[in-house]
PDB file of N, CA and C in Angstrom:
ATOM      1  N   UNK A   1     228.761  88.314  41.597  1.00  0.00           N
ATOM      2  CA  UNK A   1     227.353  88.455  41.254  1.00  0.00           C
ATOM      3  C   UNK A   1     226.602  88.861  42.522  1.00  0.00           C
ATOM      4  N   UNK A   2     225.711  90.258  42.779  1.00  0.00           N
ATOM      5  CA  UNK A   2     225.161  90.311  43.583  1.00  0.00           C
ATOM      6  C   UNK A   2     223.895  89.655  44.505  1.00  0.00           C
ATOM      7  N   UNK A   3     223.332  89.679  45.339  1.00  0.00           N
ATOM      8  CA  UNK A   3     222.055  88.765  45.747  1.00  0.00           C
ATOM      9  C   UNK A   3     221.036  88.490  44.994  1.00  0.00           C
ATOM     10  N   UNK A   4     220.487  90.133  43.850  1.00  0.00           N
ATOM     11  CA  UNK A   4     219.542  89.582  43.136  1.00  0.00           C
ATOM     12  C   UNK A   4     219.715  89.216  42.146  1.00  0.00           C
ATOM     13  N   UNK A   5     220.825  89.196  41.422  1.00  0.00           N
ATOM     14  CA  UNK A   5     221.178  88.471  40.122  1.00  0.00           C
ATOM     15  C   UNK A   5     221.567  87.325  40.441  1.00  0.00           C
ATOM     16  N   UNK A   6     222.007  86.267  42.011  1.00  0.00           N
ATOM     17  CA  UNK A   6     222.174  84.871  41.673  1.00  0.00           C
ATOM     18  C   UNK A   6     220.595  84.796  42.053  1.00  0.00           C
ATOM     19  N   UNK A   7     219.989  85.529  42.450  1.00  0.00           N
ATOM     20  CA  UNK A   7     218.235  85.329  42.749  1.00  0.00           C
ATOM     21  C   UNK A   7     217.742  84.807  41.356  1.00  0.00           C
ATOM     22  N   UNK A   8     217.800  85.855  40.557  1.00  0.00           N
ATOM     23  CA  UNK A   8     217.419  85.889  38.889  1.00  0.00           C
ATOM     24  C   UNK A   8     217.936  83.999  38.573  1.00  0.00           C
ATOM     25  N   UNK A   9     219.214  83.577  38.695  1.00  0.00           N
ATOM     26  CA  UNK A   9     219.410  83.211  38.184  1.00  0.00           C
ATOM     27  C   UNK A   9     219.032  81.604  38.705  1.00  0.00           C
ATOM     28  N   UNK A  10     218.105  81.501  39.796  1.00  0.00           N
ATOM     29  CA  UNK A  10     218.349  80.272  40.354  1.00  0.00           C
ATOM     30  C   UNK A  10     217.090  79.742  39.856  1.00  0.00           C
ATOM     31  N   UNK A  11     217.098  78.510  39.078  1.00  0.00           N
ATOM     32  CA  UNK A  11     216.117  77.468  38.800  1.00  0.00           C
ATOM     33  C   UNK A  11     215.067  77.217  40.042  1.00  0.00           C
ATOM     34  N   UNK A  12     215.322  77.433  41.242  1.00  0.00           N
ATOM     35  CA  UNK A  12     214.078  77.530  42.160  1.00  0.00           C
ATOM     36  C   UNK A  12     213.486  78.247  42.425  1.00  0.00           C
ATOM     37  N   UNK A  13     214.101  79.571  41.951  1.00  0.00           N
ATOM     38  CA  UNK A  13     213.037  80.770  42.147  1.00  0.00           C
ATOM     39  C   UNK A  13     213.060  81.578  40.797  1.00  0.00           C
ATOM     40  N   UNK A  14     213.238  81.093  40.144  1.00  0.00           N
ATOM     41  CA  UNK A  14     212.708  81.813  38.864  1.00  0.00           C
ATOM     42  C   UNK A  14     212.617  80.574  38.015  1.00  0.00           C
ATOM     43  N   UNK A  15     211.447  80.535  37.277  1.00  0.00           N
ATOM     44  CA  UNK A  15     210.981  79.081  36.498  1.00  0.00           C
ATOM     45  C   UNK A  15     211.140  79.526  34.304  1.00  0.00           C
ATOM     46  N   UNK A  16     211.233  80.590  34.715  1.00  0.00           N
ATOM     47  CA  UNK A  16     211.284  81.440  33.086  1.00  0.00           C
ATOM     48  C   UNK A  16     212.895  81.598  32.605  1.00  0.00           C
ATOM     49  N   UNK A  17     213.960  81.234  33.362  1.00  0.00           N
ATOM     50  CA  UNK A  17     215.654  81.287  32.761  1.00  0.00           C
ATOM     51  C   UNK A  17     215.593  81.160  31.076  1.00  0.00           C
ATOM     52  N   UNK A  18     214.900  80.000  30.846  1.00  0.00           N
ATOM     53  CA  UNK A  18     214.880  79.311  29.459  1.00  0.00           C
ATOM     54  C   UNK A  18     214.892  80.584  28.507  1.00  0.00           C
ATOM     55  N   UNK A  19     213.586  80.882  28.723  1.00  0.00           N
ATOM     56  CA  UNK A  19     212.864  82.412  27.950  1.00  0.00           C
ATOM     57  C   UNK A  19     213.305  83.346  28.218  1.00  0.00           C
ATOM     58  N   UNK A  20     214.360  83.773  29.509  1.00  0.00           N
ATOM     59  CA  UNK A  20     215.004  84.990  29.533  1.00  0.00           C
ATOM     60  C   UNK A  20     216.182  84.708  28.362  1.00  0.00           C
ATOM     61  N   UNK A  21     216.749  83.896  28.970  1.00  0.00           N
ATOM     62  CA  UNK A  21     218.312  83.305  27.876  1.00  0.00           C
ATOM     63  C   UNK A  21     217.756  83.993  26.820  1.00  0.00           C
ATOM     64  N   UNK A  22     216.521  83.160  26.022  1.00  0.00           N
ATOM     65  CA  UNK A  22     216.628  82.718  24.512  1.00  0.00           C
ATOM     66  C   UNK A  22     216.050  84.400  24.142  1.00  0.00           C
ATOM     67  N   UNK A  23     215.603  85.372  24.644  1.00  0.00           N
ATOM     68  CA  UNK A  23     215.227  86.693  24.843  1.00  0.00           C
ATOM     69  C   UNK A  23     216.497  87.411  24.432  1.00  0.00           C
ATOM     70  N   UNK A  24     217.271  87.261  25.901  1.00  0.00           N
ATOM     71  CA  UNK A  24     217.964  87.669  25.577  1.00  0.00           C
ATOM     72  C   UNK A  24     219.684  87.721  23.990  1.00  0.00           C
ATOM     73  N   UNK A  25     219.345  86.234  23.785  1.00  0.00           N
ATOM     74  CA  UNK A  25     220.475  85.994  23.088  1.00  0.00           C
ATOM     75  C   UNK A  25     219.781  86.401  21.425  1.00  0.00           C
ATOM     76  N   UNK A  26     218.310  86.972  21.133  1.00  0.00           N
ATOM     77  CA  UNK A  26     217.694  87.100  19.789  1.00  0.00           C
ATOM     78  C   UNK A  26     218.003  88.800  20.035  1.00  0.00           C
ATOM     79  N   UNK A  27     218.320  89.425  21.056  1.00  0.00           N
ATOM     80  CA  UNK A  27     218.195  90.809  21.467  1.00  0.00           C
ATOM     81  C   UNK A  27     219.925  90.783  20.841  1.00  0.00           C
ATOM     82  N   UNK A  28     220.731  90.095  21.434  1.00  0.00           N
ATOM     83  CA  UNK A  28     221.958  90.273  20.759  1.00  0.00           C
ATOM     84  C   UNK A  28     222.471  90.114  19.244  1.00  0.00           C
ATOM     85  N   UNK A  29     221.683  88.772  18.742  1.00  0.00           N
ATOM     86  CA  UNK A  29     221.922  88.778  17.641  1.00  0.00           C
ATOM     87  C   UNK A  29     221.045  89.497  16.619  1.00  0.00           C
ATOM     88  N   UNK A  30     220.175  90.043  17.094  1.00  0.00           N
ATOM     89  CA  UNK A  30     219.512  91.052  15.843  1.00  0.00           C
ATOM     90  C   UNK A  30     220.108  92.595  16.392  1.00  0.00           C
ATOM     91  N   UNK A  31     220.861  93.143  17.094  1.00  0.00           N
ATOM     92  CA  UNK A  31     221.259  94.535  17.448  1.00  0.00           C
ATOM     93  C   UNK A  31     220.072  95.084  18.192  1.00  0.00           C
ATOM     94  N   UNK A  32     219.822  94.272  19.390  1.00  0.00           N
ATOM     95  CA  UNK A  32     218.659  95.107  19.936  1.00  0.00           C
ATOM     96  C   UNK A  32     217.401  95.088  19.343  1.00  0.00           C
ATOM     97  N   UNK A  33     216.855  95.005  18.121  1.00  0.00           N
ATOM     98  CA  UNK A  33     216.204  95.248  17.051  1.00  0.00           C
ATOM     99  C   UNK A  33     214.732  94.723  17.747  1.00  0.00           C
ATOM    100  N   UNK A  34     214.008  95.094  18.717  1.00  0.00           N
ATOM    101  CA  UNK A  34     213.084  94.696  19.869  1.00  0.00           C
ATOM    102  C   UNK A  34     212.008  93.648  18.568  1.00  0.00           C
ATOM    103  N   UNK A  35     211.519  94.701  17.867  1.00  0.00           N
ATOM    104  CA  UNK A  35     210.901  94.033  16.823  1.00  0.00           C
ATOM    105  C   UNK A  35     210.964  92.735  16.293  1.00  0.00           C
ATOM    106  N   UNK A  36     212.360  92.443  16.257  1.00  0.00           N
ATOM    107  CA  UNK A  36     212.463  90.794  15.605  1.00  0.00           C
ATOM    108  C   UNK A  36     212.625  90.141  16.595  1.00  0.00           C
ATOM    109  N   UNK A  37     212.285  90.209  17.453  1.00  0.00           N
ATOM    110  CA  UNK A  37     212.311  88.897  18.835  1.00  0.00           C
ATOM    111  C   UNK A  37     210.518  88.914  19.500  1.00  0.00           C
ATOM    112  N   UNK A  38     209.790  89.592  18.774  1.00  0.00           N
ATOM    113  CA  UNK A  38     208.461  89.532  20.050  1.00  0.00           C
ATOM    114  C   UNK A  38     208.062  88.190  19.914  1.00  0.00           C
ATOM    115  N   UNK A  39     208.298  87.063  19.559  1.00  0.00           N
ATOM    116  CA  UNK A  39     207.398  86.227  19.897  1.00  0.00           C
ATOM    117  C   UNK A  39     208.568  85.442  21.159  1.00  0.00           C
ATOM    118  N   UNK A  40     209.368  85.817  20.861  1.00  0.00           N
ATOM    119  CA  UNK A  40     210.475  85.950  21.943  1.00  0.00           C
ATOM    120  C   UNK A  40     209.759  86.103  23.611  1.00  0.00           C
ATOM    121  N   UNK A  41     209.786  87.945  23.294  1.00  0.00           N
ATOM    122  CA  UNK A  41     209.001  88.157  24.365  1.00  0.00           C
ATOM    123  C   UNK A  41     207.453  87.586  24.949  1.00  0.00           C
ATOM    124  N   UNK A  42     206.781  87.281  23.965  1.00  0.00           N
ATOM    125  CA  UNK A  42     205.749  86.655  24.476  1.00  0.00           C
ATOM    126  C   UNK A  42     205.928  85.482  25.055  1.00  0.00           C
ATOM    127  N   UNK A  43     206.750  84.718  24.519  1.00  0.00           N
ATOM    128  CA  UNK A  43     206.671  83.573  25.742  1.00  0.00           C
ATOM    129  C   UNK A  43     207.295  83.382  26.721  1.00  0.00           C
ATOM    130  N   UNK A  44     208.324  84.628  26.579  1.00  0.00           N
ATOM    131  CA  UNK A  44     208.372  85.166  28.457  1.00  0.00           C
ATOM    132  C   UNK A  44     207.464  85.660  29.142  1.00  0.00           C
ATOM    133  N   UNK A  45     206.239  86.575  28.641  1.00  0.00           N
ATOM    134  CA  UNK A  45     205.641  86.966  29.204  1.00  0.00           C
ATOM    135  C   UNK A  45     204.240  85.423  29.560  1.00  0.00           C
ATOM    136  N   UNK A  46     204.526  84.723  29.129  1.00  0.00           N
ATOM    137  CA  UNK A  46     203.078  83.579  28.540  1.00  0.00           C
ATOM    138  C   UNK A  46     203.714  82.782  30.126  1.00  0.00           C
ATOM    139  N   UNK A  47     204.938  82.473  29.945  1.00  0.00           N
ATOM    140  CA  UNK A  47     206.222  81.630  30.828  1.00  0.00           C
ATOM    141  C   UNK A  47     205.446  82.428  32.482  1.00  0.00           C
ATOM    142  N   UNK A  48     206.021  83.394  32.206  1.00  0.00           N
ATOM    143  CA  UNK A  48     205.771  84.307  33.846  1.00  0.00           C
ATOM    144  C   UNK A  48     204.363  84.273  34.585  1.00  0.00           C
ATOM    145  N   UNK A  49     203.277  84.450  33.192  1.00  0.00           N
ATOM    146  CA  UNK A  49     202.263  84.357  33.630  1.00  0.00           C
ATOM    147  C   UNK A  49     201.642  83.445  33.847  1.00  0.00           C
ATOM    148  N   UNK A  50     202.014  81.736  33.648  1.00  0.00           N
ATOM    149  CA  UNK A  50     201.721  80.747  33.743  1.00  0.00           C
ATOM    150  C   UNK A  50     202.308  80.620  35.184  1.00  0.00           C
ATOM    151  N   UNK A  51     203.060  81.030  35.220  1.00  0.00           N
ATOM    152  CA  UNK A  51     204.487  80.290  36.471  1.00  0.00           C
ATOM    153  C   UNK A  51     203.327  81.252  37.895  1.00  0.00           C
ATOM    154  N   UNK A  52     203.099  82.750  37.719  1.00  0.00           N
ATOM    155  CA  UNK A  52     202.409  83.102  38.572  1.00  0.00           C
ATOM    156  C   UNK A  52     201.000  82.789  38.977  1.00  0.00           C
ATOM    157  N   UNK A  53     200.268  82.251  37.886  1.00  0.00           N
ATOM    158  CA  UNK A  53     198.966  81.787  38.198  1.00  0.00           C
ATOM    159  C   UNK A  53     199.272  80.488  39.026  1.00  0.00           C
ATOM    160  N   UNK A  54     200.106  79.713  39.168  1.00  0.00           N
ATOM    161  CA  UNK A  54     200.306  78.537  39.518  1.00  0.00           C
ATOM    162  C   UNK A  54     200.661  78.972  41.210  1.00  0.00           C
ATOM    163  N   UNK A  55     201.651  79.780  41.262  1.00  0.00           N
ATOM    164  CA  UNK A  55     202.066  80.369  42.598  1.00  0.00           C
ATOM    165  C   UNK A  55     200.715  81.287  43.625  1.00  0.00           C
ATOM    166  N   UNK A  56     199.925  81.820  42.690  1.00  0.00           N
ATOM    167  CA  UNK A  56     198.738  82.232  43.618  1.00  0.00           C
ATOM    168  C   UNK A  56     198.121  81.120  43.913  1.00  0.00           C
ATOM    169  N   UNK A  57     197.855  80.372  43.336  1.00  0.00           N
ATOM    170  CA  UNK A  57     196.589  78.909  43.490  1.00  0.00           C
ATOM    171  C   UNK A  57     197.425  77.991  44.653  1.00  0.00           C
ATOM    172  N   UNK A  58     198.743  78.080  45.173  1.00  0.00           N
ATOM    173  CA  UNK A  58     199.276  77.346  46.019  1.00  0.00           C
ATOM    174  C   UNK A  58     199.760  78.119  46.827  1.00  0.00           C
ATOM    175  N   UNK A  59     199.264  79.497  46.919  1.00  0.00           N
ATOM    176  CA  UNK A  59     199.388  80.473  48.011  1.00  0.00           C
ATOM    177  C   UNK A  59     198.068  80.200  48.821  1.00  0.00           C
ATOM    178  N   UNK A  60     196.976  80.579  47.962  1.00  0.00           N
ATOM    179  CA  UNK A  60     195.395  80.491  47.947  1.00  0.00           C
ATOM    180  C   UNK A  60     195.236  78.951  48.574  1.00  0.00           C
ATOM    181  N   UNK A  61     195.934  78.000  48.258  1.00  0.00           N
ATOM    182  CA  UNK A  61     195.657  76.542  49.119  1.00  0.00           C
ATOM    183  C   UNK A  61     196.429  76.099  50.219  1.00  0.00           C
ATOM    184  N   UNK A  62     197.369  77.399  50.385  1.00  0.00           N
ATOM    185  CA  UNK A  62     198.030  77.431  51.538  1.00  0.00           C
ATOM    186  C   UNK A  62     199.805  76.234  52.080  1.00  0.00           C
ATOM    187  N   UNK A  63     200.237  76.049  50.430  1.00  0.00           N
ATOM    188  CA  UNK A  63     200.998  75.102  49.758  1.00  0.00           C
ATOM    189  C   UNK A  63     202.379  76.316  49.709  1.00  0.00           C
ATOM    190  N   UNK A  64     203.293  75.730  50.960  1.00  0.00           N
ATOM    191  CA  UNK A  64     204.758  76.493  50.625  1.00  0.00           C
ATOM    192  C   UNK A  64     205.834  75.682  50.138  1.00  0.00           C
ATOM    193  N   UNK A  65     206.601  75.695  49.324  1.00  0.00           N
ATOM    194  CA  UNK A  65     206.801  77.120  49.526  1.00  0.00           C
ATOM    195  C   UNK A  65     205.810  77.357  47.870  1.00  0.00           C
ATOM    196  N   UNK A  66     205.478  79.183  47.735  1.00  0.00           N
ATOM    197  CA  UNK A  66     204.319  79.593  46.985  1.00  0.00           C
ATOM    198  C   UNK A  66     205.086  78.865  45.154  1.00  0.00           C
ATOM    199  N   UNK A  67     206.554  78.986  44.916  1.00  0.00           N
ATOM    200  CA  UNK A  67     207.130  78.932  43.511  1.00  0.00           C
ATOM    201  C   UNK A  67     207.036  77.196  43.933  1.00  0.00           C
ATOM    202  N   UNK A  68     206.627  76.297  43.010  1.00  0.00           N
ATOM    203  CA  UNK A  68     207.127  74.950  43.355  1.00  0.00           C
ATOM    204  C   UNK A  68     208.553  75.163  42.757  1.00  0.00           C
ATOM    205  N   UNK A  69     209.719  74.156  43.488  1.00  0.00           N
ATOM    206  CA  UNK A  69     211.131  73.944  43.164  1.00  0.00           C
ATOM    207  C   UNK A  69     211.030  73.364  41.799  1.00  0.00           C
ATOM    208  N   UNK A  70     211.921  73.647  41.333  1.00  0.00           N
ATOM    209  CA  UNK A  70     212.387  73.012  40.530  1.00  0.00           C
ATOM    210  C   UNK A  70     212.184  71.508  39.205  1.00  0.00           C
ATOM    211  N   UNK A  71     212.115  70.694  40.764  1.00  0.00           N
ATOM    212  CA  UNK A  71     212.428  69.465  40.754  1.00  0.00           C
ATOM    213  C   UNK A  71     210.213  69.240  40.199  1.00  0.00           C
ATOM    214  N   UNK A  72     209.974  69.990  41.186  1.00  0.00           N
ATOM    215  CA  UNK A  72     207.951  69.807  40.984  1.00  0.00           C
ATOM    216  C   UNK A  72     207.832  70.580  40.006  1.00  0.00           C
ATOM    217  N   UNK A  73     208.229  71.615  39.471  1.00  0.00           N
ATOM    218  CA  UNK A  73     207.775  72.221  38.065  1.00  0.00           C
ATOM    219  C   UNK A  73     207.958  71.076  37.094  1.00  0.00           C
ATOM    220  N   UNK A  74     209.314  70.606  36.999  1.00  0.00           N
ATOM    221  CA  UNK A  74     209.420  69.677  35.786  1.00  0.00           C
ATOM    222  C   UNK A  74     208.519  68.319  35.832  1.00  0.00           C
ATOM    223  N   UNK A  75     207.794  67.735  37.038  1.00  0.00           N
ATOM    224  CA  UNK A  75     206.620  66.638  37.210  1.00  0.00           C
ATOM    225  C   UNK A  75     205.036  67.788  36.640  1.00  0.00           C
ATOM    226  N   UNK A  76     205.341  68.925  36.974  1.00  0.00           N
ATOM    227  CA  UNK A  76     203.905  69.870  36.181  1.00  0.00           C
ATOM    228  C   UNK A  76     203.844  69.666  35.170  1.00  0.00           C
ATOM    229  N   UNK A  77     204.838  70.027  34.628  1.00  0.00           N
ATOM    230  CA  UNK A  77     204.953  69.920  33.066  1.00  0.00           C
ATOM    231  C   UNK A  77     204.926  69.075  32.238  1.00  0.00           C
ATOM    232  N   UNK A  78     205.129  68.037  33.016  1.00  0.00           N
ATOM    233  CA  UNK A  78     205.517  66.455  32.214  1.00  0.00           C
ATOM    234  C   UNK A  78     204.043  66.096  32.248  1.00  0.00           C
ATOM    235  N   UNK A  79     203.309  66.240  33.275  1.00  0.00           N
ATOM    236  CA  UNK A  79     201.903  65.862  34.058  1.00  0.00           C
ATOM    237  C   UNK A  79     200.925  66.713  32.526  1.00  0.00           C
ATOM    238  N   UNK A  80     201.164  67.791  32.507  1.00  0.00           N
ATOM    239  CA  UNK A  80     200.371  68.554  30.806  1.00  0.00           C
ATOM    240  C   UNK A  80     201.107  68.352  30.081  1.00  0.00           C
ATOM    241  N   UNK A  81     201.835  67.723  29.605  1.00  0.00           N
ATOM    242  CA  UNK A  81     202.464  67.038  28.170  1.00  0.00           C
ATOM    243  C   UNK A  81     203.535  68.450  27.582  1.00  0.00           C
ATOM    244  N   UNK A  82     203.993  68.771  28.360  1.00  0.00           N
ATOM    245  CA  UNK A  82     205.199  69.685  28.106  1.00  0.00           C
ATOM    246  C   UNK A  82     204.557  71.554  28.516  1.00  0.00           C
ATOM    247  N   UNK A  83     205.866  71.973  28.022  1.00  0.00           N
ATOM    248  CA  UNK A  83     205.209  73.443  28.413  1.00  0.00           C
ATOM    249  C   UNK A  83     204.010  74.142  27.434  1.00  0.00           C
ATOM    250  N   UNK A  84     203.043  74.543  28.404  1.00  0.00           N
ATOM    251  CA  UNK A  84     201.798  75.137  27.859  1.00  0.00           C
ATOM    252  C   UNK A  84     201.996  76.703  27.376  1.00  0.00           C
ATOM    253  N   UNK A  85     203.119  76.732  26.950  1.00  0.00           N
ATOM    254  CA  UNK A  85     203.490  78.885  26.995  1.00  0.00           C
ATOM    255  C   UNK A  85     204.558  78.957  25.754  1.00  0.00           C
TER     256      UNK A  85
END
């Protein structure tokens, strides 16, 4: 596996795996068929855009590293009563 695909794949720097997986595995079982997965895609896109608003506001407060790990996403989430996306 090259650098940016174990990148892609690491729970500390990418917070959206869940929503890529489940993206990707509705893309396989419908034949590609883009159409029957968008709500699919939306909450990858809902996922990413949550995950980045969070990473500017702790860039902007000067909080590194900018992605919280892992371990602090899942106290975010628990902290708003599960995922908001």
């Amino acid at each position: 596996m090259d650098k940016n695909a174990r990148k892609l794949r690491n729970q500390d720097v990418n917070p959206c795996i869940d929503e890529s997986d489940a993206s990707q595995k509705c893309l396989d079982a419908y034949k590609y068929d883009k159409n029957m997965c968008s709500a699919y895609f939306q909450r990858y896109r809902n996922c990413r855009k949550y995950w980045h608003n969070i990473m500017v506001q702790r860039r902007r407060d000067g909080v590194k590293p900018d992605m919280p790990t892992a371990a602090e996403r899942q106290d975010i989430l628990t902290g708003v009563g599960g995922k908001p996306y």
